[in-house]
C-alpha atoms as a PDB file:
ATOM      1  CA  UNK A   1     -12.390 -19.172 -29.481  1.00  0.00           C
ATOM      2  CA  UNK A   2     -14.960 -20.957 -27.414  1.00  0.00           C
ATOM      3  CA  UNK A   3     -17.706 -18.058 -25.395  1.00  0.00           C
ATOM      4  CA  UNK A   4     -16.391 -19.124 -22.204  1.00  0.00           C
ATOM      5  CA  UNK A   5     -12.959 -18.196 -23.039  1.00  0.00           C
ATOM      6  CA  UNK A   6     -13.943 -15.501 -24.714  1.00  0.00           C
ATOM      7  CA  UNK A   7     -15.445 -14.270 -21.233  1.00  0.00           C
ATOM      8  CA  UNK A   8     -12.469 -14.827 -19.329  1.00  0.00           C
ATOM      9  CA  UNK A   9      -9.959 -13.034 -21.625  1.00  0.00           C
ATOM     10  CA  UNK A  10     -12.874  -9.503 -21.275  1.00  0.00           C
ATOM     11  CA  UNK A  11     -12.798  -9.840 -17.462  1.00  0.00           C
ATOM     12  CA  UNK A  12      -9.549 -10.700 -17.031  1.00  0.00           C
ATOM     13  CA  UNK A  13      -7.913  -7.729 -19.831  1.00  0.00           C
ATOM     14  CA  UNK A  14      -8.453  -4.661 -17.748  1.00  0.00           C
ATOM     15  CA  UNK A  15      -6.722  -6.219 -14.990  1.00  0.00           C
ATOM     16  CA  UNK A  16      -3.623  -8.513 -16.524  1.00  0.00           C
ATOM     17  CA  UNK A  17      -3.185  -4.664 -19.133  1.00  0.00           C
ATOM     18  CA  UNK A  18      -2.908  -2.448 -15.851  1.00  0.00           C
ATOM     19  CA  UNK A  19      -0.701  -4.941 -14.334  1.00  0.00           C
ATOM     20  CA  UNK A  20       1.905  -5.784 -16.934  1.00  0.00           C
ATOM     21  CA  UNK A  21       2.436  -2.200 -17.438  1.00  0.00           C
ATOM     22  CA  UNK A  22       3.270  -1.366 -14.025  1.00  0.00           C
ATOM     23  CA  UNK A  23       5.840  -4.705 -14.229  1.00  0.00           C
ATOM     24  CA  UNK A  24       7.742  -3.053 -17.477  1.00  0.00           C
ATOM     25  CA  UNK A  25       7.712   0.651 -16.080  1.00  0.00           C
ATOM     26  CA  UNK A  26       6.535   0.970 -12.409  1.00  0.00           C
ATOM     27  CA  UNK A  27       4.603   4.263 -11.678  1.00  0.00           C
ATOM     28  CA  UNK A  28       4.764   6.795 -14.596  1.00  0.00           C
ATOM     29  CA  UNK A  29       7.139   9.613 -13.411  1.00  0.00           C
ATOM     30  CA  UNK A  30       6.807  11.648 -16.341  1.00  0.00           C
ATOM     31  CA  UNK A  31       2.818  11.504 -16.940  1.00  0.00           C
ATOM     32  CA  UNK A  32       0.141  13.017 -15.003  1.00  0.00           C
ATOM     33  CA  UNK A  33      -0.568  10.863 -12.304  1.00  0.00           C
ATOM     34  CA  UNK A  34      -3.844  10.987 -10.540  1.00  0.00           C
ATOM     35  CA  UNK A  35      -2.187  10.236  -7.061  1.00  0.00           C
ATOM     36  CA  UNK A  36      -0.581  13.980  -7.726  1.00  0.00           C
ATOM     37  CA  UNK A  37      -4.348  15.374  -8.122  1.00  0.00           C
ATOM     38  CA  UNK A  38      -5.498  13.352  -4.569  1.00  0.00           C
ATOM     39  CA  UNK A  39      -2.625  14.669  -2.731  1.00  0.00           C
ATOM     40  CA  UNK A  40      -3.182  18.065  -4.464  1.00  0.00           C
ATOM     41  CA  UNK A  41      -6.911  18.293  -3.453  1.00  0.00           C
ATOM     42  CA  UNK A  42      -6.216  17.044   0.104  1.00  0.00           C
ATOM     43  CA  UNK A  43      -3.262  19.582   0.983  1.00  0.00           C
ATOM     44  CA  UNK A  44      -5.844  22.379  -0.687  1.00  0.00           C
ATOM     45  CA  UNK A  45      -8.228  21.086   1.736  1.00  0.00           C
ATOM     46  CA  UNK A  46      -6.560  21.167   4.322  1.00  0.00           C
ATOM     47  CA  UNK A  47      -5.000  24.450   4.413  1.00  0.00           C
ATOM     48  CA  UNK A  48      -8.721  25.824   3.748  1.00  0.00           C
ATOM     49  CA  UNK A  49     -10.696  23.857   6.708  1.00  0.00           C
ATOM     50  CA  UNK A  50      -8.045  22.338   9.176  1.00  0.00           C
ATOM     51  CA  UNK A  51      -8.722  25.781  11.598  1.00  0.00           C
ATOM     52  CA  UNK A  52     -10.637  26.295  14.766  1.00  0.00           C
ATOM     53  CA  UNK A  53     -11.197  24.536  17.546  1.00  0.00           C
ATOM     54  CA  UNK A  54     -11.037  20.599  18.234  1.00  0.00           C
ATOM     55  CA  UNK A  55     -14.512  19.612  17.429  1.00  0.00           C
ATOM     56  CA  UNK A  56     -14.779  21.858  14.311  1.00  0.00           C
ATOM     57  CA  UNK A  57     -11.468  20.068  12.966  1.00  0.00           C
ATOM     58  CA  UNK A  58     -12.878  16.956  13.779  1.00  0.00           C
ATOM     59  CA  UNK A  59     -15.987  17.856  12.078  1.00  0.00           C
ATOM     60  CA  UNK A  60     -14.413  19.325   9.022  1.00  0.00           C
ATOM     61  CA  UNK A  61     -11.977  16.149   8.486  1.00  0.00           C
ATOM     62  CA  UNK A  62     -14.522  13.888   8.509  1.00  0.00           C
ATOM     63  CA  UNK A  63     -16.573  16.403   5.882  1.00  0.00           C
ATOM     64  CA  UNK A  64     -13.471  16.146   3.951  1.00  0.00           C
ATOM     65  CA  UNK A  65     -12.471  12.689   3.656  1.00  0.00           C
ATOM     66  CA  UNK A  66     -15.781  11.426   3.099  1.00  0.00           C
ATOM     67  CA  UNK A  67     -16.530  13.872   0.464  1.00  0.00           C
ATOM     68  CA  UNK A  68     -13.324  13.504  -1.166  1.00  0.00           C
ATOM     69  CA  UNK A  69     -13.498   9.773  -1.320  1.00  0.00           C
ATOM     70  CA  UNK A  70     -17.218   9.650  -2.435  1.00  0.00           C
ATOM     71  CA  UNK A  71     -15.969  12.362  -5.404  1.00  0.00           C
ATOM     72  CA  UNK A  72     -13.543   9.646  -6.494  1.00  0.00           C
ATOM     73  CA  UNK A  73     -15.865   7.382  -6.869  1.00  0.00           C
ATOM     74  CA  UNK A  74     -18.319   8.507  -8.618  1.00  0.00           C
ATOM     75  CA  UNK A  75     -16.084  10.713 -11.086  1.00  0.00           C
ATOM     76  CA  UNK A  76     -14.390   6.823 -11.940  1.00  0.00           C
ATOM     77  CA  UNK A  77     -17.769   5.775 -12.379  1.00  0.00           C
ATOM     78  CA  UNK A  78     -19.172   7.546 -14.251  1.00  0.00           C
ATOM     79  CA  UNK A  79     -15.971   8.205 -16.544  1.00  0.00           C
ATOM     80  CA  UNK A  80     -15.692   4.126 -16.784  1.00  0.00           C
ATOM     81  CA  UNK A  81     -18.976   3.249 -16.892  1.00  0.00           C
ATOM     82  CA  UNK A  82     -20.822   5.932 -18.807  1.00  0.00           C
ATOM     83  CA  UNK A  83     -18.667   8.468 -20.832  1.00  0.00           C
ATOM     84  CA  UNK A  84     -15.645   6.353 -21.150  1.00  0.00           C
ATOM     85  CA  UNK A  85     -16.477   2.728 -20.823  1.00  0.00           C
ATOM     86  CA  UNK A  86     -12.849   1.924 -23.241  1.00  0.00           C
ATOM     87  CA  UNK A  87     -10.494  -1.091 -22.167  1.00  0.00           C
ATOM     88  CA  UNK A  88      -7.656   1.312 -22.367  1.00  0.00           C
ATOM     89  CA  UNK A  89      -8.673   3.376 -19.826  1.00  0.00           C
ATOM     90  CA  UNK A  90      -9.555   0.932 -17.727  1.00  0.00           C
ATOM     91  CA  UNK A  91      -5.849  -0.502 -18.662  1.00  0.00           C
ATOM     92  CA  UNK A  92      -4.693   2.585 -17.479  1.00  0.00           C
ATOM     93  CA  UNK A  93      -6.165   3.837 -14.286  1.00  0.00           C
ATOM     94  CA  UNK A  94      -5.408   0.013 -12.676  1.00  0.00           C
ATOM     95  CA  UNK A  95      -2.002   0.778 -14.383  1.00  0.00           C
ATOM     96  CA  UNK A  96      -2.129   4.684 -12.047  1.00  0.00           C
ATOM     97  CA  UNK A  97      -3.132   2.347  -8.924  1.00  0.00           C
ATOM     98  CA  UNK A  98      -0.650  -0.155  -8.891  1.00  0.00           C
ATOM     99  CA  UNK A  99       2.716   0.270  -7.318  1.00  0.00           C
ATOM    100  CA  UNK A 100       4.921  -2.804  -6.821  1.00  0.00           C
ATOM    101  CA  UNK A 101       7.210  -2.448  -9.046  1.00  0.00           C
ATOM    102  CA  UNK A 102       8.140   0.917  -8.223  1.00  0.00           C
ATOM    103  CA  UNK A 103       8.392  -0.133  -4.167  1.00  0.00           C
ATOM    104  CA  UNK A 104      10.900  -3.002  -5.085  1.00  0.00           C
ATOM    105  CA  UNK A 105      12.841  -0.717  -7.565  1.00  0.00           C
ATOM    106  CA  UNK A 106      13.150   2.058  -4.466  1.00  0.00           C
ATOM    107  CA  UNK A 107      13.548  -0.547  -1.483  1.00  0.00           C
ATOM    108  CA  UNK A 108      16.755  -1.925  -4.322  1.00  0.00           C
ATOM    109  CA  UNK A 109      17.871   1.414  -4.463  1.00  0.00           C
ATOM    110  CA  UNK A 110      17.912   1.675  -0.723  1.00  0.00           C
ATOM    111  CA  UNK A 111      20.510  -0.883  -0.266  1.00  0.00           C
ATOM    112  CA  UNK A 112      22.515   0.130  -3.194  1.00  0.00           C
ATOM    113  CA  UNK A 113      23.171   3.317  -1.899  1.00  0.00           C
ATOM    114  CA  UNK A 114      23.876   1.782   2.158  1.00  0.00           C
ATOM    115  CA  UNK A 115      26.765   0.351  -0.415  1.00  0.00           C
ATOM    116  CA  UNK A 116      28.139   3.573  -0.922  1.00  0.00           C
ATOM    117  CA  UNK A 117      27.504   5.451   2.264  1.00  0.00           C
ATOM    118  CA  UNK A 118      25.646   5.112   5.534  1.00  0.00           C
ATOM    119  CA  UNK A 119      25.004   9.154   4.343  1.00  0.00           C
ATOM    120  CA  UNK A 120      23.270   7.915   0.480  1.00  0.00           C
ATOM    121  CA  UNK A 121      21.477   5.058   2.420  1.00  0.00           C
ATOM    122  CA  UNK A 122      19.884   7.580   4.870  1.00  0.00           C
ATOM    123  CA  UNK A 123      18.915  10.100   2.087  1.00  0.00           C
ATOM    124  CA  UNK A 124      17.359   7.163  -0.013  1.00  0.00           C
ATOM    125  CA  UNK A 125      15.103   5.618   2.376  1.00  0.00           C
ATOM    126  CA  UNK A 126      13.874   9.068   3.185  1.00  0.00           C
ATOM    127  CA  UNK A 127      11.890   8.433  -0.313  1.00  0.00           C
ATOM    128  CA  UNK A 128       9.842   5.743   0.763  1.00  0.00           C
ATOM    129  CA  UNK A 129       9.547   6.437   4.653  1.00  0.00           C
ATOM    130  CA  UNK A 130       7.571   9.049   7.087  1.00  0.00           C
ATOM    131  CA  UNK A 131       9.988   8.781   9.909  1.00  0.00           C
ATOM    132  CA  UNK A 132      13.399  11.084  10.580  1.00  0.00           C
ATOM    133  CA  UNK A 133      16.222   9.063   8.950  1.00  0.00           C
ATOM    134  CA  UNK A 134      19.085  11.604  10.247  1.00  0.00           C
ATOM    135  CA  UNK A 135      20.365   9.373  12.940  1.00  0.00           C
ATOM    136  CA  UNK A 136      19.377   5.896  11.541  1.00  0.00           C
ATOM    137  CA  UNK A 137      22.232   3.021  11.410  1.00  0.00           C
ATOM    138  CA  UNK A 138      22.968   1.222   8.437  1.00  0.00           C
ATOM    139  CA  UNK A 139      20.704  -1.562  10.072  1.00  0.00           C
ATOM    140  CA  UNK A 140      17.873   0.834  10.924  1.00  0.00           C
ATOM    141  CA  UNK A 141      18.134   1.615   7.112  1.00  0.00           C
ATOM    142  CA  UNK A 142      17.861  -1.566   6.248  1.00  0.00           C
ATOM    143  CA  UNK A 143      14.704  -2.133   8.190  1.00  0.00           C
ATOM    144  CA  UNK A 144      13.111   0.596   7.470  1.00  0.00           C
ATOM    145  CA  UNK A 145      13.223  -0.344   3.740  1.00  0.00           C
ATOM    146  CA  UNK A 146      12.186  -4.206   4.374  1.00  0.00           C
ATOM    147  CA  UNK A 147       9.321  -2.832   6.411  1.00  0.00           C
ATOM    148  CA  UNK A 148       8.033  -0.083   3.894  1.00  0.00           C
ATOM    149  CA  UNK A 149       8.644  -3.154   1.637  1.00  0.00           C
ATOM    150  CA  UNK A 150       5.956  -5.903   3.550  1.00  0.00           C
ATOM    151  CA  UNK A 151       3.399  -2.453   4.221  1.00  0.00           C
ATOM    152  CA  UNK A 152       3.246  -1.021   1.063  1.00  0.00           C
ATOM    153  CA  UNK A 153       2.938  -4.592  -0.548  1.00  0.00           C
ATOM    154  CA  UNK A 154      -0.493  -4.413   0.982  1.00  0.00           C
ATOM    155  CA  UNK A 155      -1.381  -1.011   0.721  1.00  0.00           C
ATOM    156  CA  UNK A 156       0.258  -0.399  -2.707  1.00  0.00           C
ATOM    157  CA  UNK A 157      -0.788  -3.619  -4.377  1.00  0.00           C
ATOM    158  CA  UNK A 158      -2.831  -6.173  -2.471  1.00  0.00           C
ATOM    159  CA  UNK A 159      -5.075  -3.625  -1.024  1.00  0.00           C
ATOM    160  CA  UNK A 160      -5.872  -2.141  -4.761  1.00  0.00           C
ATOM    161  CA  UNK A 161      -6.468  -5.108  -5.903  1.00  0.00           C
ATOM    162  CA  UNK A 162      -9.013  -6.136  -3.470  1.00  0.00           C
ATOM    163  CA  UNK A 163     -11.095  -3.252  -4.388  1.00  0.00           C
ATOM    164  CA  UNK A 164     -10.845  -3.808  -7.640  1.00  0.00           C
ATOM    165  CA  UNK A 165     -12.372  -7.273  -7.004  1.00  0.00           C
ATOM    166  CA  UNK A 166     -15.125  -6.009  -5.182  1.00  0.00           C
ATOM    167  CA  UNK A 167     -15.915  -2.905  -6.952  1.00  0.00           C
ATOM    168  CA  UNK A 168     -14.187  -2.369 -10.285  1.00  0.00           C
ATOM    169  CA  UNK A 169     -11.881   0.471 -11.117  1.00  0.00           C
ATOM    170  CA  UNK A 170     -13.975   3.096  -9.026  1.00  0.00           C
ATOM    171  CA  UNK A 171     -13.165   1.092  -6.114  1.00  0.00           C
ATOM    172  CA  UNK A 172      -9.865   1.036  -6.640  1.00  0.00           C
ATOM    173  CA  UNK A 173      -9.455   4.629  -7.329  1.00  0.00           C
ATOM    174  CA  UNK A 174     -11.521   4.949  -4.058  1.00  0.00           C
ATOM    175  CA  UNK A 175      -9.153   3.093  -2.185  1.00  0.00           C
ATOM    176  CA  UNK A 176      -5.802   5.011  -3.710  1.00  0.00           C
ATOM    177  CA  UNK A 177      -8.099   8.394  -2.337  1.00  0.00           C
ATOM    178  CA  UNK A 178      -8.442   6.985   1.144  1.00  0.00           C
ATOM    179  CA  UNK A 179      -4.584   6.094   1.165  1.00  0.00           C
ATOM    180  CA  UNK A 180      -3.575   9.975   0.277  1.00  0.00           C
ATOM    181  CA  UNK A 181      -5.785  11.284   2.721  1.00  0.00           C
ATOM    182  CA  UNK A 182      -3.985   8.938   5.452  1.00  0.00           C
ATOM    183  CA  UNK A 183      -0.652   9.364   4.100  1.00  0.00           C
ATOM    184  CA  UNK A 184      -0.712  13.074   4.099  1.00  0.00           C
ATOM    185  CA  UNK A 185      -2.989  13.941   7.433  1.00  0.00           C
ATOM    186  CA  UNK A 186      -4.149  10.929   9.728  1.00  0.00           C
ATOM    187  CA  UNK A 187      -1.166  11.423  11.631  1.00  0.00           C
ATOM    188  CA  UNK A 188      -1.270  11.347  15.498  1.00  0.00           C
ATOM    189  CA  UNK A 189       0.471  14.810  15.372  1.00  0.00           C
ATOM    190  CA  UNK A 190      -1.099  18.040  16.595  1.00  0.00           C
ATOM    191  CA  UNK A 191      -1.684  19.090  13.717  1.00  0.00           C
ATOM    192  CA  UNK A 192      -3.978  16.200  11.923  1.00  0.00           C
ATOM    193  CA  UNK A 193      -4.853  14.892  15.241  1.00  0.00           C
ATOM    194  CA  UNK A 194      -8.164  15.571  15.011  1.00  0.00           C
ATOM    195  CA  UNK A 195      -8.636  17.134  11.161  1.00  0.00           C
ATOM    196  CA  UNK A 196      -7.254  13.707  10.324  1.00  0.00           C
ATOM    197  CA  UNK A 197      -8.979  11.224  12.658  1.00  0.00           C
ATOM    198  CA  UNK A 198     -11.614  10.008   9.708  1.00  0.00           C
ATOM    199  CA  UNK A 199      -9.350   9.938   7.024  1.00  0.00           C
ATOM    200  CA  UNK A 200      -7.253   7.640   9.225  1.00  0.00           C
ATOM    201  CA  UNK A 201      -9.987   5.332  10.538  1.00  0.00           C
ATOM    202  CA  UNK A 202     -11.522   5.080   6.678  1.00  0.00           C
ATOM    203  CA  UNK A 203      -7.755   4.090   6.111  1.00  0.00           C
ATOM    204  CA  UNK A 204      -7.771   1.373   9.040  1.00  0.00           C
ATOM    205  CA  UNK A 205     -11.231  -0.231   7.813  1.00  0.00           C
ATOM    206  CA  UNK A 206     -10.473  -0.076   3.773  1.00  0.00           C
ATOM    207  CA  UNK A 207      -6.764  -1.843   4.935  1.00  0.00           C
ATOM    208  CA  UNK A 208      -8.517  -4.516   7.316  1.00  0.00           C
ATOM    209  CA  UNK A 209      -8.808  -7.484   5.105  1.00  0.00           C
ATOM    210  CA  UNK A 210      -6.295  -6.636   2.742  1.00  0.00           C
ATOM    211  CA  UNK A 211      -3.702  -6.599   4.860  1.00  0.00           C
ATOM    212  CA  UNK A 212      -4.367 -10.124   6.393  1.00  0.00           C
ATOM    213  CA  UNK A 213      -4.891 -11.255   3.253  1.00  0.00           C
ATOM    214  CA  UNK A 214      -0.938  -9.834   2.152  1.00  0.00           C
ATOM    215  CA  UNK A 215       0.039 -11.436   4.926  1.00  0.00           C
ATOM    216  CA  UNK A 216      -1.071 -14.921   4.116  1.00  0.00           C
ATOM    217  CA  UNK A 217       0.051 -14.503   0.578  1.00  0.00           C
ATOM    218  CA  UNK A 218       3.141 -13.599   2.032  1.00  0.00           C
ATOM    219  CA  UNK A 219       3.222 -16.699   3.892  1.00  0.00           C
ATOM    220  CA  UNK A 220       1.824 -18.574   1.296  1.00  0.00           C
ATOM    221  CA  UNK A 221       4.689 -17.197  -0.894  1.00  0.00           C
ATOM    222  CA  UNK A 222       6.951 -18.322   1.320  1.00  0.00           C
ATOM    223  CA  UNK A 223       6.427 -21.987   1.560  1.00  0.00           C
ATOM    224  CA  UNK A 224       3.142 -22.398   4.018  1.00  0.00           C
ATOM    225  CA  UNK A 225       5.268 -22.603   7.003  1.00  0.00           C
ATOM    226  CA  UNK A 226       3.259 -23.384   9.800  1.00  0.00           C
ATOM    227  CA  UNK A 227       6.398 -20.866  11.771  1.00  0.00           C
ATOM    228  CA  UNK A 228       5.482 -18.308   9.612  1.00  0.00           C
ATOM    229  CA  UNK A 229       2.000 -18.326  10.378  1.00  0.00           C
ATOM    230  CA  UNK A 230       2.065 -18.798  14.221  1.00  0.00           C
ATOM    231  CA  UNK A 231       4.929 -16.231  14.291  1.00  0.00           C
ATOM    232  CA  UNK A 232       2.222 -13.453  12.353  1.00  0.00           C
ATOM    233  CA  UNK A 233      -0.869 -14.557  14.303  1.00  0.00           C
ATOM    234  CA  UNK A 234       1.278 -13.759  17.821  1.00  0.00           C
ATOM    235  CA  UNK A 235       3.196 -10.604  16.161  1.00  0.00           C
ATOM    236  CA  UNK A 236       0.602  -9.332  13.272  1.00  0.00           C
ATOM    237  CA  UNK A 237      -0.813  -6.725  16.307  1.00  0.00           C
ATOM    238  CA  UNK A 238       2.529  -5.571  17.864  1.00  0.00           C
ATOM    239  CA  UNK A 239       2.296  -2.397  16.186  1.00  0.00           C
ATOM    240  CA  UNK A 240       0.625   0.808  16.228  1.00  0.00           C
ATOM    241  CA  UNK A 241      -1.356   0.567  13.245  1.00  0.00           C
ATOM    242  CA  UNK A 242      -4.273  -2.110  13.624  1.00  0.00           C
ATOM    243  CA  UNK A 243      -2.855  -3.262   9.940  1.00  0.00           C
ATOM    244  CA  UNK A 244       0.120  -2.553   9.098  1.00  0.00           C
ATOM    245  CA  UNK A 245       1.880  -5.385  11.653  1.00  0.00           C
ATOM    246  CA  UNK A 246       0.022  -8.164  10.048  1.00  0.00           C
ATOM    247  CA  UNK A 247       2.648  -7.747   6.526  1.00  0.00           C
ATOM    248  CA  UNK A 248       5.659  -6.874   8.263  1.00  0.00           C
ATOM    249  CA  UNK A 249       5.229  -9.825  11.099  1.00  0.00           C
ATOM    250  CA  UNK A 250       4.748 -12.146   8.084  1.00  0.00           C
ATOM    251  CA  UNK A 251       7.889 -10.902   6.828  1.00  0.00           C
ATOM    252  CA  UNK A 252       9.843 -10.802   9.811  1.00  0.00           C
ATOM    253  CA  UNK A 253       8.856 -14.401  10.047  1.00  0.00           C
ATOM    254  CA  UNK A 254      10.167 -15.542   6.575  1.00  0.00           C
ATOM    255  CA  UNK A 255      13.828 -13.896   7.244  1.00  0.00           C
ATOM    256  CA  UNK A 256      14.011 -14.817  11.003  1.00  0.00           C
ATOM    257  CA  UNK A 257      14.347 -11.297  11.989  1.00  0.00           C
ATOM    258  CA  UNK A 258      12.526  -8.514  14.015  1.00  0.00           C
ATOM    259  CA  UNK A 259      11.267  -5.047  13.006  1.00  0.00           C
ATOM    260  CA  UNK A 260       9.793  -2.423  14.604  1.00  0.00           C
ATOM    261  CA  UNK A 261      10.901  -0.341  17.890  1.00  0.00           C
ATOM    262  CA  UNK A 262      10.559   3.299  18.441  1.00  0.00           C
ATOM    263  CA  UNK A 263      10.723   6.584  15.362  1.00  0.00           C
ATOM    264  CA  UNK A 264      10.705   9.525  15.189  1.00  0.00           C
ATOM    265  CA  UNK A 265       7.573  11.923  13.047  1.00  0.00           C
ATOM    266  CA  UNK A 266       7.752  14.684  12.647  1.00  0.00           C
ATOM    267  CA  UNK A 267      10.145  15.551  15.511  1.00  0.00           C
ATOM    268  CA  UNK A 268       8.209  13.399  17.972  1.00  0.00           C
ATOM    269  CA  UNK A 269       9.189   9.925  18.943  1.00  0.00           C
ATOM    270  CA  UNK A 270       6.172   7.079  18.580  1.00  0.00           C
ATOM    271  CA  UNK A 271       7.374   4.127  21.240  1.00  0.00           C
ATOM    272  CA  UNK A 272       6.403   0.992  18.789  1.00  0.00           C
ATOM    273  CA  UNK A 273       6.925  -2.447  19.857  1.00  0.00           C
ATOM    274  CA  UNK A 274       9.332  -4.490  18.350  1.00  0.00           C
ATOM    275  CA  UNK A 275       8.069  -7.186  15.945  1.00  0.00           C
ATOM    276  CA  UNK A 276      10.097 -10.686  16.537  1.00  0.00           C
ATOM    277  CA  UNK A 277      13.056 -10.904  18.806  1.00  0.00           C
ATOM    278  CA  UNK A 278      15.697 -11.624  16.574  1.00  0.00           C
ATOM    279  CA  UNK A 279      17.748  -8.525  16.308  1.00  0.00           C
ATOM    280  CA  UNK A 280      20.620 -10.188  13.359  1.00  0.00           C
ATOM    281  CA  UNK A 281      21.981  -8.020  11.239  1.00  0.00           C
ATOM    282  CA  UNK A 282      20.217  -7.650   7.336  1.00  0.00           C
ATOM    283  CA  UNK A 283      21.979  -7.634   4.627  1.00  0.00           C
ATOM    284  CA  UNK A 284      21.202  -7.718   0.646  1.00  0.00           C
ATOM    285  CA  UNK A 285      20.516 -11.206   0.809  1.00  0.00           C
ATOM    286  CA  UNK A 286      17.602 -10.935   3.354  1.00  0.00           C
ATOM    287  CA  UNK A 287      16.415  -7.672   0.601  1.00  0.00           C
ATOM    288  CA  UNK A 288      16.126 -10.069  -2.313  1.00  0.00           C
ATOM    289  CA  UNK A 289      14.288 -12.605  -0.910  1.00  0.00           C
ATOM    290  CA  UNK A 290      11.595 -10.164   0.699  1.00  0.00           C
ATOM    291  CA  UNK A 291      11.802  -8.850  -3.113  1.00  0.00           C
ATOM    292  CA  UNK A 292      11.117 -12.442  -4.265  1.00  0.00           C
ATOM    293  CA  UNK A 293       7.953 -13.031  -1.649  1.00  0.00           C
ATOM    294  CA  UNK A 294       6.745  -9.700  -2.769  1.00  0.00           C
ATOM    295  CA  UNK A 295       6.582 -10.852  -6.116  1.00  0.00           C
ATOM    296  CA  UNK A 296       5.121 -14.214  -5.744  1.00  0.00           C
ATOM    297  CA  UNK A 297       2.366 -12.577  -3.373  1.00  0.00           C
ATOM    298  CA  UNK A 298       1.388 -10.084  -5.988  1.00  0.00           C
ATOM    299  CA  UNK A 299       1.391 -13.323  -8.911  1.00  0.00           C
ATOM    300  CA  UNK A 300      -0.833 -14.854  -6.819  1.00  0.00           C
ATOM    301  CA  UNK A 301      -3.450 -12.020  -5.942  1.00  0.00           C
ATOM    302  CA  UNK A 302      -3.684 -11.793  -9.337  1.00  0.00           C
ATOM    303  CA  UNK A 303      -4.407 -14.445  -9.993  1.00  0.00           C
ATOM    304  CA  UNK A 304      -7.339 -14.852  -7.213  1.00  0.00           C
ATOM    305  CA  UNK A 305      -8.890 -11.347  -9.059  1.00  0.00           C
ATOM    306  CA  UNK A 306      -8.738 -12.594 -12.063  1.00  0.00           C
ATOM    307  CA  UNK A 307     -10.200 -16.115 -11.362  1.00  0.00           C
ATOM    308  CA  UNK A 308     -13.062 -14.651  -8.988  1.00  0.00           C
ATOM    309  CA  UNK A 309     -13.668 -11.871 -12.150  1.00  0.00           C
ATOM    310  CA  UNK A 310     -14.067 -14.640 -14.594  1.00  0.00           C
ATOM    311  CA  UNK A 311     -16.455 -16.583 -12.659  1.00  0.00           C
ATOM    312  CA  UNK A 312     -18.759 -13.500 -11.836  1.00  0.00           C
ATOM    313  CA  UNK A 313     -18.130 -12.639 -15.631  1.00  0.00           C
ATOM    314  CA  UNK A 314     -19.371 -15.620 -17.079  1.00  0.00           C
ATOM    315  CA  UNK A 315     -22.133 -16.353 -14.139  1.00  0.00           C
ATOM    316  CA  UNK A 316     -23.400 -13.269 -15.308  1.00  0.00           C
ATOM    317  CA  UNK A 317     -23.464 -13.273 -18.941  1.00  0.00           C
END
């Protein structure tokens, strides 16, 4: 084996190990996960410091988040570059951070279950969504999972990935901390309004690129459709989040249809704009080829990480 292939197959293990895992299994149900420890140490957090009066909630979030986050990091660190420094535990925290084939296996199980009942597609979709899904139709169901679908392909894969590219597996872990603390308090509720303000805007920034980037992999995936692409430059900010539009216009593009529209959180309703104009019906058709675009976006971040990592890699050594 020549040195320069020798360097690609050391930067590119970690990576290719973490990811072929979470194709075989998806996310580890039985083992402790270190998702479960985030979401632990936030709700603890919370409890203990989300009290008083505006400012001192606003204050205390941002303490928080940014202490939580830098704790991440430099635990991973030092774990993966000092203590630790092992290819199988590299393997395996990349393994911890990746989730796409976990979202296609529940977004699957959505529709199966709309098969059976309107009741068992409701309950399922509940899984993998923050809204009320009491009163949702079958198609509301159905969008709802082909949205958490596009979104989560960038926060649950692409958006990993990218911080693995720029800053190893302590990045990535970083990244998976920011995406608790937004996923449990940077809600626009009363409650995390302003205790969750930072943790939300560190969500925003860390999901900036990444989720333009998802969408032009989506896009990308999809053919290079020069549609596609005008449709997600006029939709990609018809939403309430700065980022999550960008993934879900690029997939409302590819299946001709429109997402979006006003939800309910938490017993209040959030007025979003609709996403496209085409209001067909979706059906398991329009689920496996999202499922397909999803796949062939994550092939080819992975391979972009890898190639960049094997550059730097040998560059360096």
């Amino acid at each position: 084996m020549s040195d320069t292939l020798l360097y690609i197959v050391l930067a590119c293990a970690p990576l290719l190990g973490g990811w072929l895992l979470d194709l075989l299994f998806g996310d580890p149900a039985r083992l402790p996960h270190p998702v479960v420890l985030f979401g632990r140490m936030t709700a603890w957090c919370e409890h203990r410091f989300n009290t008083g009066g505006k400012r001192r909630r606003l204050f205390s979030g941002a303490i928080v988040a940014v202490a939580l986050v830098a704790v991440v990091y430099a635990t991973t660190w030092i774990l993966t570059e000092q203590l630790m420094p092992w290819l199988p535990l590299k393997v395996i925290l990349i393994f911890y951070c990746l989730a796409g084939t976990t979202l296609i296996r529940e977004v699957r199980d959505v529709f199966t279950a709309l098969d059976r009942s309107l009741e068992d597609g409701r309950r399922q979709v509940a899984r993998i969504v923050g809204r009320d899904t009491s009163d949702l139709s079958a198609q509301e169901v159905r969008t709802a999972a082909l949205e958490t679908l596009a979104e989560n392909l960038s926060d649950g894969v692409i958006a990993p990935l990218f911080w693995y590219m720029l800053l190893g597996v302590p990045g990535m872990m970083a990244y998976k901390m920011v995406n608790t603390l937004d996923s449990m308090i940077g809600y626009h509720t009363e409650r995390y309004l302003y205790f969750g303000r930072v943790a939300a805007r560190l969500d925003d920034a860390a999901n900036y690129i990444p989720a333009r980037l998802t969408a032009l992999l989506m896009i990308a995936a999809g053919g290079c459709r020069w549609h596609d692409l005008h449709f997600t430059l006029r939709y990609g900010r018809c939403h309430a989040s700065p980022n999550s539009g960008w993934p879900e216009a690029a997939l409302a593009a590819i299946l001709d249809c429109r997402f979006g529209g006003p939800h309910h959180y938490f017993g209040e309703l959030f007025d979003k704009p609709y996403i496209g104009s085409n209001g067909r019906r979706l059906d398991t058709a329009d689920m496996r080829k999202a499922v397909r675009i999803n796949r062939r976006a994550e092939v080819l971040m992975v391979i972009i990480v890898s190639s960049i990592h094997s550059i730097v890699y040998i560059l360096l050594t």
